[in-house]
N, C-alpha and C. Protein backbone atom coordinates (compact mmCIF):
# COMPACT_ATOMS: atom_id res chain seq x y z
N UNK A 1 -20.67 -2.02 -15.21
CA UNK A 1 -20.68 -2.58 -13.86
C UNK A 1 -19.33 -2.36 -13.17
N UNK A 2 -18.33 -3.06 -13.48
CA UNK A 2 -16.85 -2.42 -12.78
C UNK A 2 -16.69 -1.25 -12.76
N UNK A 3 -16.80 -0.72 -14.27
CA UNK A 3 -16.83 0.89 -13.91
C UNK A 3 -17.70 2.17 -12.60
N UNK A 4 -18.55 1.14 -12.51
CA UNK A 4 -19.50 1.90 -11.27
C UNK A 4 -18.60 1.07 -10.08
N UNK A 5 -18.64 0.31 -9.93
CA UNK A 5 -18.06 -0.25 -8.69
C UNK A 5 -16.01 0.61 -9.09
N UNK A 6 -15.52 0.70 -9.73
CA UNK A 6 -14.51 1.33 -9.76
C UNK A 6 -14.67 2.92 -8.89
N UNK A 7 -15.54 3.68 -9.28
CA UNK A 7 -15.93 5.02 -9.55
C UNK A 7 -16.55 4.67 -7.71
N UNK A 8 -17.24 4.05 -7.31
CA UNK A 8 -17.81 4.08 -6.00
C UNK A 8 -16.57 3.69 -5.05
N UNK A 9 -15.17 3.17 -5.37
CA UNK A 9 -14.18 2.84 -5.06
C UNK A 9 -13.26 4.77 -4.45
N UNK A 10 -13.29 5.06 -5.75
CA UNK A 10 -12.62 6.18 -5.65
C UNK A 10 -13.45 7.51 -4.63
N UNK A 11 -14.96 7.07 -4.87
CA UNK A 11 -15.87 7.86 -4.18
C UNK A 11 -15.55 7.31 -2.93
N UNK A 12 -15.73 6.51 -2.03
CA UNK A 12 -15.53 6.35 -0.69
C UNK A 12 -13.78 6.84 -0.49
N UNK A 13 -13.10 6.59 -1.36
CA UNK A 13 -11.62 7.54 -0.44
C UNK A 13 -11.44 8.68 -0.53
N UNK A 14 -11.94 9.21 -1.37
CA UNK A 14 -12.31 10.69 -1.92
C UNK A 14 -13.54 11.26 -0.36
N UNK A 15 -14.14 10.30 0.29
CA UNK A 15 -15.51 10.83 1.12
C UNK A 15 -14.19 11.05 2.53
N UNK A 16 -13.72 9.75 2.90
CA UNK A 16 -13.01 9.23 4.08
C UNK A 16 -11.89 10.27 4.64
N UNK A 17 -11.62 10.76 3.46
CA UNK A 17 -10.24 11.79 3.46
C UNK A 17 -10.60 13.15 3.84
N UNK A 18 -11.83 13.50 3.18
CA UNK A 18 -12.62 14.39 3.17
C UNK A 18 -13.11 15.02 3.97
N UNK A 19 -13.87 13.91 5.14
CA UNK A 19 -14.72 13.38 6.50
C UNK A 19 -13.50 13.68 7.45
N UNK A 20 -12.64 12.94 7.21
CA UNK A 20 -11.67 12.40 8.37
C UNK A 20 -10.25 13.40 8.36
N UNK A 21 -9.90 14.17 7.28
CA UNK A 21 -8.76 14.82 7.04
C UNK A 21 -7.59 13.91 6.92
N UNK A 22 -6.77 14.24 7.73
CA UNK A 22 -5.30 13.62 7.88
C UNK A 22 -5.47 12.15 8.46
N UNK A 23 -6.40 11.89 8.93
CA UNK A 23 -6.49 10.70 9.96
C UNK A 23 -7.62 9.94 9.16
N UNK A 24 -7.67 10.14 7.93
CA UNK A 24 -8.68 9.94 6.70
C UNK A 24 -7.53 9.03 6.05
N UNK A 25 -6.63 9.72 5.76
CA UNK A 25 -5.48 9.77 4.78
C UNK A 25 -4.70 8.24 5.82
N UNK A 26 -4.40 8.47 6.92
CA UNK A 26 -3.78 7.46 8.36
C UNK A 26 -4.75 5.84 7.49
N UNK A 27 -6.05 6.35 7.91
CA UNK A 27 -6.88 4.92 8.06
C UNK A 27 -7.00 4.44 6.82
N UNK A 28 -7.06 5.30 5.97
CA UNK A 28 -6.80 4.33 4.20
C UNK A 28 -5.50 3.36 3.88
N UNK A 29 -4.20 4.61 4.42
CA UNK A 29 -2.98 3.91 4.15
C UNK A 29 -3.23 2.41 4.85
N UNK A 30 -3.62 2.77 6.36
CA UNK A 30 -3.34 1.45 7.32
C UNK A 30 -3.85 0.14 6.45
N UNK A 31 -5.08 0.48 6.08
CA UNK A 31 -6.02 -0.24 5.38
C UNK A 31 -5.20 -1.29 4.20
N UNK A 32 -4.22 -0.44 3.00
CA UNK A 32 -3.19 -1.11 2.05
C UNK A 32 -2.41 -1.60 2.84
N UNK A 33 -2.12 -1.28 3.68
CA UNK A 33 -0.79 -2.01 4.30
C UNK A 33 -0.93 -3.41 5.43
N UNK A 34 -2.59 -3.59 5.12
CA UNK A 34 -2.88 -4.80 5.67
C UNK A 34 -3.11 -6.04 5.07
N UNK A 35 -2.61 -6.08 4.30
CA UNK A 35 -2.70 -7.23 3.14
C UNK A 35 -4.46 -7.02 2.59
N UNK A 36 -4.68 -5.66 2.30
CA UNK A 36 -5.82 -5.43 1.41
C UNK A 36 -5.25 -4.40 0.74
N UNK A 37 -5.76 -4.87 -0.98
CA UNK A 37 -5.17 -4.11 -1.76
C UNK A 37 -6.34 -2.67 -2.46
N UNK A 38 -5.86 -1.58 -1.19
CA UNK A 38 -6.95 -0.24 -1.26
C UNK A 38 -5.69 0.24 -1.91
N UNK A 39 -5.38 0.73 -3.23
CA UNK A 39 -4.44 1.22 -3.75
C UNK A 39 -3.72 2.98 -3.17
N UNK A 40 -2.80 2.88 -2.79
CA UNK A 40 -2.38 4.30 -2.05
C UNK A 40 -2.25 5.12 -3.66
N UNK A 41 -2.55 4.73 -4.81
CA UNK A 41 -2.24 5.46 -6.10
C UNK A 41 -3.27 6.37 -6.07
N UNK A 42 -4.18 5.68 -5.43
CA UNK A 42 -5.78 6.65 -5.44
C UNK A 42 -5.73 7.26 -4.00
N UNK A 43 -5.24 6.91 -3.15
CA UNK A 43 -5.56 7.77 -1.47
C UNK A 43 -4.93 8.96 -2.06
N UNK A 44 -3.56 8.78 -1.83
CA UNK A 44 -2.56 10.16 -1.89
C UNK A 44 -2.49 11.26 -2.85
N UNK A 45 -2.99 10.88 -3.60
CA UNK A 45 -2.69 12.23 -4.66
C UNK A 45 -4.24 12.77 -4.42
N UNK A 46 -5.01 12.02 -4.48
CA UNK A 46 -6.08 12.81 -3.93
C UNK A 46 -6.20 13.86 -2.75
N UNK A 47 -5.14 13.03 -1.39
CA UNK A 47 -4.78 14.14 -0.66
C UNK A 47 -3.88 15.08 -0.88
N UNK A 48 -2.88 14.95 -2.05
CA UNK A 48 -1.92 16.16 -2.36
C UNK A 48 -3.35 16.79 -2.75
N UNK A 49 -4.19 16.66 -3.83
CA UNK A 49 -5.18 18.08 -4.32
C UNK A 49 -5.36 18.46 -3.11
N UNK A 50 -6.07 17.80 -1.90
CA UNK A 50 -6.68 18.72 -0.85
C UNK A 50 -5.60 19.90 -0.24
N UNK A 51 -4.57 19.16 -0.72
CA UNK A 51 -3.13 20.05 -0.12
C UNK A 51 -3.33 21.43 -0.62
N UNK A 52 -3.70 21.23 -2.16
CA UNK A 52 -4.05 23.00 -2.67
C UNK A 52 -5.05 23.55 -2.43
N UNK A 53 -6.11 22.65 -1.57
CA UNK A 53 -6.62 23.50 -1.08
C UNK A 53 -7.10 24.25 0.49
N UNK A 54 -5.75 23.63 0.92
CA UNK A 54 -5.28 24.13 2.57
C UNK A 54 -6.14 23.58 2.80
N UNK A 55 -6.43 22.31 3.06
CA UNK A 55 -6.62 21.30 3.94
C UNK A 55 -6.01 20.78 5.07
N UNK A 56 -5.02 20.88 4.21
CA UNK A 56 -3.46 20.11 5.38
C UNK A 56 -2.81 20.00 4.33
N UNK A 57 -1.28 20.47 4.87
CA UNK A 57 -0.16 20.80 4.46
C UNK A 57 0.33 19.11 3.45
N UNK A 58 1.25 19.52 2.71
CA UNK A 58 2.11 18.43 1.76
C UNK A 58 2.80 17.58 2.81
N UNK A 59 3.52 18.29 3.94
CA UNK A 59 4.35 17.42 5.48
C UNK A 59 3.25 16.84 5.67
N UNK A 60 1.94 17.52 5.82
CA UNK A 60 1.23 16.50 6.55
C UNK A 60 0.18 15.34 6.35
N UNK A 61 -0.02 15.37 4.91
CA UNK A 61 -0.23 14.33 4.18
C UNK A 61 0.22 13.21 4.59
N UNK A 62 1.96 13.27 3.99
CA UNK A 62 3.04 12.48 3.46
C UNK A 62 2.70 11.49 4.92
N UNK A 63 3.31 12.60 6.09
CA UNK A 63 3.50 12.15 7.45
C UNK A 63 1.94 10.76 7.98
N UNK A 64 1.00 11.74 7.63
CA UNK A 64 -0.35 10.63 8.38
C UNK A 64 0.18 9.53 6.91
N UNK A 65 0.31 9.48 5.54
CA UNK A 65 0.34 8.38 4.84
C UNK A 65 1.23 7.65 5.22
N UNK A 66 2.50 7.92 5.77
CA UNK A 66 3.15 6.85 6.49
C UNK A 66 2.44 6.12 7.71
N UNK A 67 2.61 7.13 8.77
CA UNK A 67 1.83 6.40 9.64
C UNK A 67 0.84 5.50 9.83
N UNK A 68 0.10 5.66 8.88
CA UNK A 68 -1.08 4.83 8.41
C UNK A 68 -0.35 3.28 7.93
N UNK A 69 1.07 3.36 7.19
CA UNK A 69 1.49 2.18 6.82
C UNK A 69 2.34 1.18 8.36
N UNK A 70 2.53 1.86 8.89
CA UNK A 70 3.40 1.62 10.20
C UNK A 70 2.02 0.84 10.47
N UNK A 71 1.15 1.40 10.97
CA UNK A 71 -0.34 0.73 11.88
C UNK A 71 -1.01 0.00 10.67
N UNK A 72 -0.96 -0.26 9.63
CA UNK A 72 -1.55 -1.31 8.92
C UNK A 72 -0.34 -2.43 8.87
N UNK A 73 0.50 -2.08 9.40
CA UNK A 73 1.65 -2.96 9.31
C UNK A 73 1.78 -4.37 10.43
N UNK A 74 1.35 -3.84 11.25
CA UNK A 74 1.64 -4.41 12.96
C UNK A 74 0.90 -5.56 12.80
N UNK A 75 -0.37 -5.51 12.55
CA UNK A 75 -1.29 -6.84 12.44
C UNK A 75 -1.13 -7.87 11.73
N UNK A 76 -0.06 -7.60 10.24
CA UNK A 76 0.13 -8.00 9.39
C UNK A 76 1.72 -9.00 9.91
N UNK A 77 2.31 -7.94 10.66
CA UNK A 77 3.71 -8.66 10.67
C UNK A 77 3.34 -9.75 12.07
N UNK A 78 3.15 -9.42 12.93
CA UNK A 78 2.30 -9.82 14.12
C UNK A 78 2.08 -11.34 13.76
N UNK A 79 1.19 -11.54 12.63
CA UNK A 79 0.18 -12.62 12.58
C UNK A 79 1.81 -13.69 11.87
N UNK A 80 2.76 -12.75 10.82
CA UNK A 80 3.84 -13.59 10.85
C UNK A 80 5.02 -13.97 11.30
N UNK A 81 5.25 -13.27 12.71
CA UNK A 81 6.10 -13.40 13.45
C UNK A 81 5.24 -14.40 14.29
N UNK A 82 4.23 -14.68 15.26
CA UNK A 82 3.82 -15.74 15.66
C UNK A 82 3.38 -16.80 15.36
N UNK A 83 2.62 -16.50 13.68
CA UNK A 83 1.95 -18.02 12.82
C UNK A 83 3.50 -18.68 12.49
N UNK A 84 4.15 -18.12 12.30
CA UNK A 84 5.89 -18.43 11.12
C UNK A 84 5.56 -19.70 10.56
N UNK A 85 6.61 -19.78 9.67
CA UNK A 85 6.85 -20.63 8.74
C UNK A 85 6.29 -21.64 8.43
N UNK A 86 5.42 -22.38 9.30
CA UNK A 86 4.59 -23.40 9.22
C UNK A 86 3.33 -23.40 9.34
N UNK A 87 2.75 -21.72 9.66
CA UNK A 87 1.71 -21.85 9.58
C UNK A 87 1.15 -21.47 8.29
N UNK A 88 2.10 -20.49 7.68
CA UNK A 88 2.04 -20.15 6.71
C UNK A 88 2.25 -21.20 5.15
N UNK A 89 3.38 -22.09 5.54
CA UNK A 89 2.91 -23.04 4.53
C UNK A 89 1.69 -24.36 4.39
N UNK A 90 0.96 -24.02 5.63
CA UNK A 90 -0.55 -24.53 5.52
C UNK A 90 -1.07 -23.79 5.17
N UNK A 91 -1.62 -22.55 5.92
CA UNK A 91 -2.60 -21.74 5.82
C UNK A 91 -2.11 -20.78 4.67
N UNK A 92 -1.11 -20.60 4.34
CA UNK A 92 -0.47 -19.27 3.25
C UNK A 92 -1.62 -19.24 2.50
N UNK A 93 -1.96 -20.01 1.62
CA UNK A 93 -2.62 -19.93 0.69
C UNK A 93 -4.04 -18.70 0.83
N UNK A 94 -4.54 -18.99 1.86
CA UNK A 94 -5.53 -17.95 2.11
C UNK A 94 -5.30 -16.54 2.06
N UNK A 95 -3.85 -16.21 2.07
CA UNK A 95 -3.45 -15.03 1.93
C UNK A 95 -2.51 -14.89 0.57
N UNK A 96 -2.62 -15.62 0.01
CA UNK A 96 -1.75 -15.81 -1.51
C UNK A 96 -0.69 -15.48 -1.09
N UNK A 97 -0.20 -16.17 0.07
CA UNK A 97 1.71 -16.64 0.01
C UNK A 97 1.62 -18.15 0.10
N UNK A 98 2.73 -18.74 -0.66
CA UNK A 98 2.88 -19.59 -0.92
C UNK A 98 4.44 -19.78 -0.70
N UNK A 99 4.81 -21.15 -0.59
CA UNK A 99 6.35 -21.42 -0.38
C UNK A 99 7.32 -20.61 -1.01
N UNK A 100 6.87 -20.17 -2.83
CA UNK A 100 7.78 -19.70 -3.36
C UNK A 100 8.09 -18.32 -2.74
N UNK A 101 7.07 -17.64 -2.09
CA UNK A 101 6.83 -16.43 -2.11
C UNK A 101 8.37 -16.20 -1.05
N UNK A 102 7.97 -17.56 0.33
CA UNK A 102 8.91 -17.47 1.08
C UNK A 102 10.13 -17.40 0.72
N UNK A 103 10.71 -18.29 -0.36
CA UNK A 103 12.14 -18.03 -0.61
C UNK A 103 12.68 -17.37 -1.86
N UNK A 104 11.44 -16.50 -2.00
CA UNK A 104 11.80 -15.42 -3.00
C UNK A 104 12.24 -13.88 -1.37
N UNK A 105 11.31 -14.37 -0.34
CA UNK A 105 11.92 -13.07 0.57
C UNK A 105 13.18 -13.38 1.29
N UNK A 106 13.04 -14.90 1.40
CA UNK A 106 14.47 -15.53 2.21
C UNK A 106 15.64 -14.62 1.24
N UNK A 107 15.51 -15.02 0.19
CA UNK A 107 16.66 -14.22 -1.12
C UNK A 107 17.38 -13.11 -1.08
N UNK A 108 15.88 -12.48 -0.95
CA UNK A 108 16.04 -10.73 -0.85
C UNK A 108 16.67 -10.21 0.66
N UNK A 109 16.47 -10.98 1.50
CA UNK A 109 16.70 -11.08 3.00
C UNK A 109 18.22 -11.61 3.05
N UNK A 110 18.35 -12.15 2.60
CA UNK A 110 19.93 -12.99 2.41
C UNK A 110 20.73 -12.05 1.46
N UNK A 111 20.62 -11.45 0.90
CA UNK A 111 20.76 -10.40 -0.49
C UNK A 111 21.25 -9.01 0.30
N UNK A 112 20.09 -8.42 0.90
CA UNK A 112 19.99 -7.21 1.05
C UNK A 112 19.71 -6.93 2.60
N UNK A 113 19.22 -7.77 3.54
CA UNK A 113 19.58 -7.47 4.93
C UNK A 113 17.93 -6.70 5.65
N UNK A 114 18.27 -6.22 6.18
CA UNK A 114 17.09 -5.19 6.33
C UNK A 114 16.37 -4.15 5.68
N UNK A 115 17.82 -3.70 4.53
CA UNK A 115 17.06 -2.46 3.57
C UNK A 115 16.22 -3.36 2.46
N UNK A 116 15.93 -4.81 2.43
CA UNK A 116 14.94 -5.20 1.62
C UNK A 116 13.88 -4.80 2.18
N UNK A 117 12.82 -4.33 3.21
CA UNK A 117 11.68 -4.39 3.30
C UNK A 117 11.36 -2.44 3.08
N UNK A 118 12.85 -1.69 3.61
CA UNK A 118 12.94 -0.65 2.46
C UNK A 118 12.69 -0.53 1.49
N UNK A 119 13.06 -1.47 0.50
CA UNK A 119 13.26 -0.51 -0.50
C UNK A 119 11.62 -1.13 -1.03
N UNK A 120 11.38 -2.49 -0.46
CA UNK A 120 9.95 -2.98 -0.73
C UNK A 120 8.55 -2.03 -0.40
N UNK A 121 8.93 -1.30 0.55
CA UNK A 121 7.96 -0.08 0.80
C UNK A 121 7.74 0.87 -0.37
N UNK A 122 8.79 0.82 -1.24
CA UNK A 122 8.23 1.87 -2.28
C UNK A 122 8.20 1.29 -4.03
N UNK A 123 7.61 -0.09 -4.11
CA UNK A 123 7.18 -0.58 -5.00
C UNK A 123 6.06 -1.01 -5.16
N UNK A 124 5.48 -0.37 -5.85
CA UNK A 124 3.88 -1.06 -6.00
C UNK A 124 3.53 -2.31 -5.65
N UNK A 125 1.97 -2.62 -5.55
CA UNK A 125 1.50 -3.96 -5.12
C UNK A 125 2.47 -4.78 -4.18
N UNK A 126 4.09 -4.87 -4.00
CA UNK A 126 4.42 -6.01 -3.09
C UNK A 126 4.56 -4.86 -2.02
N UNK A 127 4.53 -3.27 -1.77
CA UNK A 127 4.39 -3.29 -0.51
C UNK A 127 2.91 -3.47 0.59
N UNK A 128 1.81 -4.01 -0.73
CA UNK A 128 0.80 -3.93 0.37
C UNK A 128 1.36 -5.39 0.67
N UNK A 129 1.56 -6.26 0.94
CA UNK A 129 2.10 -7.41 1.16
C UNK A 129 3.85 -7.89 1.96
N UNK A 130 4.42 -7.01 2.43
CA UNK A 130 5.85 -7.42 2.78
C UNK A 130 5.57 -7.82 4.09
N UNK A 131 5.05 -6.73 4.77
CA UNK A 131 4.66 -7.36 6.31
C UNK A 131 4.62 -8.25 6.52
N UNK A 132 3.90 -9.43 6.39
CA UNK A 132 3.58 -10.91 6.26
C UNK A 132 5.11 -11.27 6.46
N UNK A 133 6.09 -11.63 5.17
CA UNK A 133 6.73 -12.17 5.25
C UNK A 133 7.77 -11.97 6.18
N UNK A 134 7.76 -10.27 6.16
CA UNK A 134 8.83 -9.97 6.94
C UNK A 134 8.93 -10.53 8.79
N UNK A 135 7.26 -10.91 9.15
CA UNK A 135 7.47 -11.46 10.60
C UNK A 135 7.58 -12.68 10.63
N UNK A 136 7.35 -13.33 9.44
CA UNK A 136 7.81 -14.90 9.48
C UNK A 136 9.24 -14.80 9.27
N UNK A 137 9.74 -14.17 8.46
CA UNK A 137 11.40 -14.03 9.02
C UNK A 137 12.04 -13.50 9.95
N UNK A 138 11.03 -12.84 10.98
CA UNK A 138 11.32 -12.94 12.17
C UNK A 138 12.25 -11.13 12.18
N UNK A 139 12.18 -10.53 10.99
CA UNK A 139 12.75 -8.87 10.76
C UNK A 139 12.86 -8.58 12.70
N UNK A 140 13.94 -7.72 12.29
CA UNK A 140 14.02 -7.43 13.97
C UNK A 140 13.41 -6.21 13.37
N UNK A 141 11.74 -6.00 14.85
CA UNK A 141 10.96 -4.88 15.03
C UNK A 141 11.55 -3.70 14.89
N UNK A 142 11.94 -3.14 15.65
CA UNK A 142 12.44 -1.40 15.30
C UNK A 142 12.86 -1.10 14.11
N UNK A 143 14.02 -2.24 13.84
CA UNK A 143 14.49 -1.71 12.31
C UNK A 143 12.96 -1.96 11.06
N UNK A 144 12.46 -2.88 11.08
CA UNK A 144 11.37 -3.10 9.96
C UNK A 144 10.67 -2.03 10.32
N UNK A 145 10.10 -1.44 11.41
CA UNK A 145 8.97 -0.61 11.76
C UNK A 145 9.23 0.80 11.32
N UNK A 146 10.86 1.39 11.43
CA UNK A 146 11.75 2.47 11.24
C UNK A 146 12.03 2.03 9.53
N UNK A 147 12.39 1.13 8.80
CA UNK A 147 12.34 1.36 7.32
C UNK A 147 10.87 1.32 6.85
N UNK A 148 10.06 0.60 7.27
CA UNK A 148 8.55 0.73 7.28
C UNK A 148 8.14 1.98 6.90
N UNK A 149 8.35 2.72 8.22
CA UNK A 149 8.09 4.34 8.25
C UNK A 149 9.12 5.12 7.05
N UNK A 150 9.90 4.98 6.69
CA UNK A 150 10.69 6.10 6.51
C UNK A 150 10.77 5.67 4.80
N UNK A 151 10.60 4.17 4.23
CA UNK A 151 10.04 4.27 2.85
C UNK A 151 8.71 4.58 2.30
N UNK A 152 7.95 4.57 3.56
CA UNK A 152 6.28 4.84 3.68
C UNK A 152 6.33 6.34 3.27
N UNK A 153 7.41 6.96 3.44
CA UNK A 153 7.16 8.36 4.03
C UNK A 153 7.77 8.65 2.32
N UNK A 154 8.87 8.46 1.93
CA UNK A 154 9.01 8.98 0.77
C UNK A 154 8.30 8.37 -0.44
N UNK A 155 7.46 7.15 -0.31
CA UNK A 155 6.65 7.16 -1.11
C UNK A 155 5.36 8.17 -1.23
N UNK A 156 4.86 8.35 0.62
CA UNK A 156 3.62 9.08 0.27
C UNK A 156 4.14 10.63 -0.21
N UNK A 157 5.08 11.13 -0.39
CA UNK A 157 5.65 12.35 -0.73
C UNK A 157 5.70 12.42 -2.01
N UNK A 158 5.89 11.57 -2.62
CA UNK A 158 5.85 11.17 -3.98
C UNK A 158 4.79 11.51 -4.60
N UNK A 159 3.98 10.83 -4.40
CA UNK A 159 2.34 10.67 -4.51
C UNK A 159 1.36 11.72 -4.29
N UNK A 160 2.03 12.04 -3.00
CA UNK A 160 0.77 13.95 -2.18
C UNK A 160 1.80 14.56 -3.77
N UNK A 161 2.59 14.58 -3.87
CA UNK A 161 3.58 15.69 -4.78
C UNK A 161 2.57 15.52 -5.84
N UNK A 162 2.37 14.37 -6.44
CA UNK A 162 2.06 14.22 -7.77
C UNK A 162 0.51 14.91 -7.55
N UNK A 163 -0.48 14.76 -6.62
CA UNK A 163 -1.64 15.06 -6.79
C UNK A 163 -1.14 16.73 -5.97
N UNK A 164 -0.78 17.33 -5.79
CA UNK A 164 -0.24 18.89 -5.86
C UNK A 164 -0.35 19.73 -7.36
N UNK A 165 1.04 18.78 -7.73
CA UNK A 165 0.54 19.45 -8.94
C UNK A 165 -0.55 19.09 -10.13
N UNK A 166 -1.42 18.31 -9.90
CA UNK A 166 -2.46 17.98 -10.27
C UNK A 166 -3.41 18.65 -10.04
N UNK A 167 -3.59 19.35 -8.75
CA UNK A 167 -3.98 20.19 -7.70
C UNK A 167 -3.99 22.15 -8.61
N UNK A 168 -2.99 21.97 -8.79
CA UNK A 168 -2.10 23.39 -9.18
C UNK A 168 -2.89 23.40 -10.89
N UNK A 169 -3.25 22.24 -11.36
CA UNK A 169 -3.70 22.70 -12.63
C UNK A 169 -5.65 22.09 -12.76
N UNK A 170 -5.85 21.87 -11.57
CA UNK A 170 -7.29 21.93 -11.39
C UNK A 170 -8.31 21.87 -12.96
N UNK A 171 -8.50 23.04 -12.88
CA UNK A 171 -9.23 23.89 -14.05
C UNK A 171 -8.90 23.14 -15.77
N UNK A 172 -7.54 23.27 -16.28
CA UNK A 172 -7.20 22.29 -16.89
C UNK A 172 -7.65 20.83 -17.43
N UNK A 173 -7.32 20.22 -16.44
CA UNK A 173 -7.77 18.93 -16.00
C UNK A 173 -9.07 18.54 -15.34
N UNK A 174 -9.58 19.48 -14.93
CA UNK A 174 -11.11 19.14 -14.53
C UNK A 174 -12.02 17.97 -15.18
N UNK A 175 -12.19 18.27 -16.40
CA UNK A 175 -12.53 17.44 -16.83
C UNK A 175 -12.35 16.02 -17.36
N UNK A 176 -11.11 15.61 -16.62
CA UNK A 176 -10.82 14.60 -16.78
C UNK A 176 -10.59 13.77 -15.67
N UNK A 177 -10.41 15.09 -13.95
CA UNK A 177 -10.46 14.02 -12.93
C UNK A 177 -10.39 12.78 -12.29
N UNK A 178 -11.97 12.59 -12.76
CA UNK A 178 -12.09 11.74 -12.02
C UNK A 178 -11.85 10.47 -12.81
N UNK A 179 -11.99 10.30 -14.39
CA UNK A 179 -11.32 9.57 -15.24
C UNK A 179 -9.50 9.10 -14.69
N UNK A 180 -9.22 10.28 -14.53
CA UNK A 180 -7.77 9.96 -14.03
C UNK A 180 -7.75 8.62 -12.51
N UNK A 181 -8.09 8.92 -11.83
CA UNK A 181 -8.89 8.40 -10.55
C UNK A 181 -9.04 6.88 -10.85
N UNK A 182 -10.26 7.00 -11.96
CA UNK A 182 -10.82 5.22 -12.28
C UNK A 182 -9.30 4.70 -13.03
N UNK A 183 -8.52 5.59 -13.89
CA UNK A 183 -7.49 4.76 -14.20
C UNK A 183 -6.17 4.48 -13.57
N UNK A 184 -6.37 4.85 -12.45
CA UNK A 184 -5.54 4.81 -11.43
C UNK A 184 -6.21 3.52 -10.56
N UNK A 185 -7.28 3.30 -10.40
CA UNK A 185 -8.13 2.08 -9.56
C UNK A 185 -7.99 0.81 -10.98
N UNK A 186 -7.94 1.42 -12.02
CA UNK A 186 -7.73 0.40 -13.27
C UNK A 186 -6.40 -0.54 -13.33
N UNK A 187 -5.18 0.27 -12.77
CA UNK A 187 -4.42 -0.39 -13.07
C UNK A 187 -3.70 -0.95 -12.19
N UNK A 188 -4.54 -0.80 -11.17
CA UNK A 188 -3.69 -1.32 -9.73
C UNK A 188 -4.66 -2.64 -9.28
N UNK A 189 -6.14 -2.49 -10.13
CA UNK A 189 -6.87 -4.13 -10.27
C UNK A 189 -6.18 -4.76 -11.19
N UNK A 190 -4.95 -4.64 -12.14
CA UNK A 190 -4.79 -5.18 -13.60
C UNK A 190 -3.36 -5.72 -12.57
N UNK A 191 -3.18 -4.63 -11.87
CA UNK A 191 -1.52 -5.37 -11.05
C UNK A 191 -1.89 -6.67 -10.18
N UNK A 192 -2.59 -6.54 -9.30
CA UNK A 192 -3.40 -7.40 -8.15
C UNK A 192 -4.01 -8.17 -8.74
N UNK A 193 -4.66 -8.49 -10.01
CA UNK A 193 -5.08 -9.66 -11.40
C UNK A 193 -3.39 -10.24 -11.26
N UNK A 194 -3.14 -9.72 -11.84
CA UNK A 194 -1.17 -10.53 -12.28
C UNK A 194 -0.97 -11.08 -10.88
N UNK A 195 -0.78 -10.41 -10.20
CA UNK A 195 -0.18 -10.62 -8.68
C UNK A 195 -1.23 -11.89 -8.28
N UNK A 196 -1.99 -11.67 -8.15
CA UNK A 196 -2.96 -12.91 -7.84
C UNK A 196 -2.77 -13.89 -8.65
N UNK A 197 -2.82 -13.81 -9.98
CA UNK A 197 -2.62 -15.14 -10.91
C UNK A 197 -1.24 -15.71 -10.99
N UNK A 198 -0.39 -15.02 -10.61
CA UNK A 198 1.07 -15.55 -10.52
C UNK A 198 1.26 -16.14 -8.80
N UNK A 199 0.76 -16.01 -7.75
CA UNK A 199 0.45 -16.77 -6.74
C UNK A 199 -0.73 -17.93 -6.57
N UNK A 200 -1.45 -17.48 -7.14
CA UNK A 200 -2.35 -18.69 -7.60
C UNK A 200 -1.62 -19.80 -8.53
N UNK A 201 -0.99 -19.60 -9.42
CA UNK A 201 -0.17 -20.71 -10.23
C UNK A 201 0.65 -21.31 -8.87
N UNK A 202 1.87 -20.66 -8.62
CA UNK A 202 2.77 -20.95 -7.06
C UNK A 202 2.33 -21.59 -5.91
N UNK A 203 0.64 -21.70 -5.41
CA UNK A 203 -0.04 -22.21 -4.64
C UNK A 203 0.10 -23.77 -5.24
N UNK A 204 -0.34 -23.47 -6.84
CA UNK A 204 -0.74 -25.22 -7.15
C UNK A 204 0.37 -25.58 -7.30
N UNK A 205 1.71 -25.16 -7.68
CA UNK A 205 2.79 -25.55 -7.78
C UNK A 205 3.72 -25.87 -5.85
N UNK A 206 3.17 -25.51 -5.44
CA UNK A 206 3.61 -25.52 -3.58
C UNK A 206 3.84 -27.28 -3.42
């Protein structure tokens, strides 16, 4: 059962990218970067393969996978630059932030300035999630929107890279594809399990 619902996971971004090209690749990213966790482990390297096969270029992957994080971003920061701080410690919970969450970003924010939501763009699972906090702390726009973009961008480069040369040995690996794929959707439900159960504890502890 998961395994089919895994495998129908990878089949619709595998269709979307496919269907849609570059602006396939745009609407998936946007999608993670809205506090839904569509793993970019599975968008992007899937679009690096299409890369080998002149679909659209490795620039232009990378480029729509950022962009896509910029515009999944806006709604996200949006809702916490106007709900702020108090709406969020009522309502947080519905979005699994919780108080701690806040002054674990106050920290990093007090710590590191603006290049925290940098360098947060290119760590698994908490960048589908920074947005949020970053508009309840009120991030001044251009700069969050400009590190937004520009860690968006060397992550999805990362990623198109890795499914390139994944790409480059096709034949090889064929037979293991799409296996690769489900364990890539495997371990980014096993992150978002943790991630969820360690905010779920923090909720009852709030």
């Amino acid at each position: 059962m998961i395994n089919e619902i895994i495998m129908s996971v990878v089949s619709w971004i595998q269709q979307v990218i496919t269907d849609m090209g570059a602006w396939g690749v745009a609407l998936l990213m946007a999608i993670e970067s809205c506090n839904i966790p569509l793993p970019s482990e599975a968008i992007l390297p899937f679009a690096g393969y299409l890369v080998t096969k002149g679909v659209f270029s490795i620039h232009t992957a990378a480029f729509y996978g950022a962009i896509g994080c910029v515009l999944g971003s806006i709604p996200s920061y949006y809702l916490g630059y106007f709900g702020g701080r108090k709406f969020i410690e009522k309502y947080g919970k519905y979005f699994l932030i919780s108080k701690h969450d806040l002054e674990i970003a106050d920290k990093w924010v007090d710590k590191y300035g603006d290049w925290s939501f940098f360098i947060c763009r290119m760590l698994p699972v908490v960048r589908t999630f920074i947005s949020l906090p970053a508009g309840i702390l009120k991030a001044r726009k251009r700069t969050f929107f400009l590190f937004t973009f520009v860690g968006s961008l060397i992550w999805s480069y990362l990623l198109v890279y890795v499914g390139v040369k994944l790409g480059e040995n096709t034949e090889a690996l064929k037979h293991i594809w799409h296996k690769f794929d489900a364990l890539i959707i495997v371990i980014c439900l096993i992150l978002g399990a943790i991630y969820i159960y360690h905010h779920v504890k923090n909720l009852k502890n709030s």
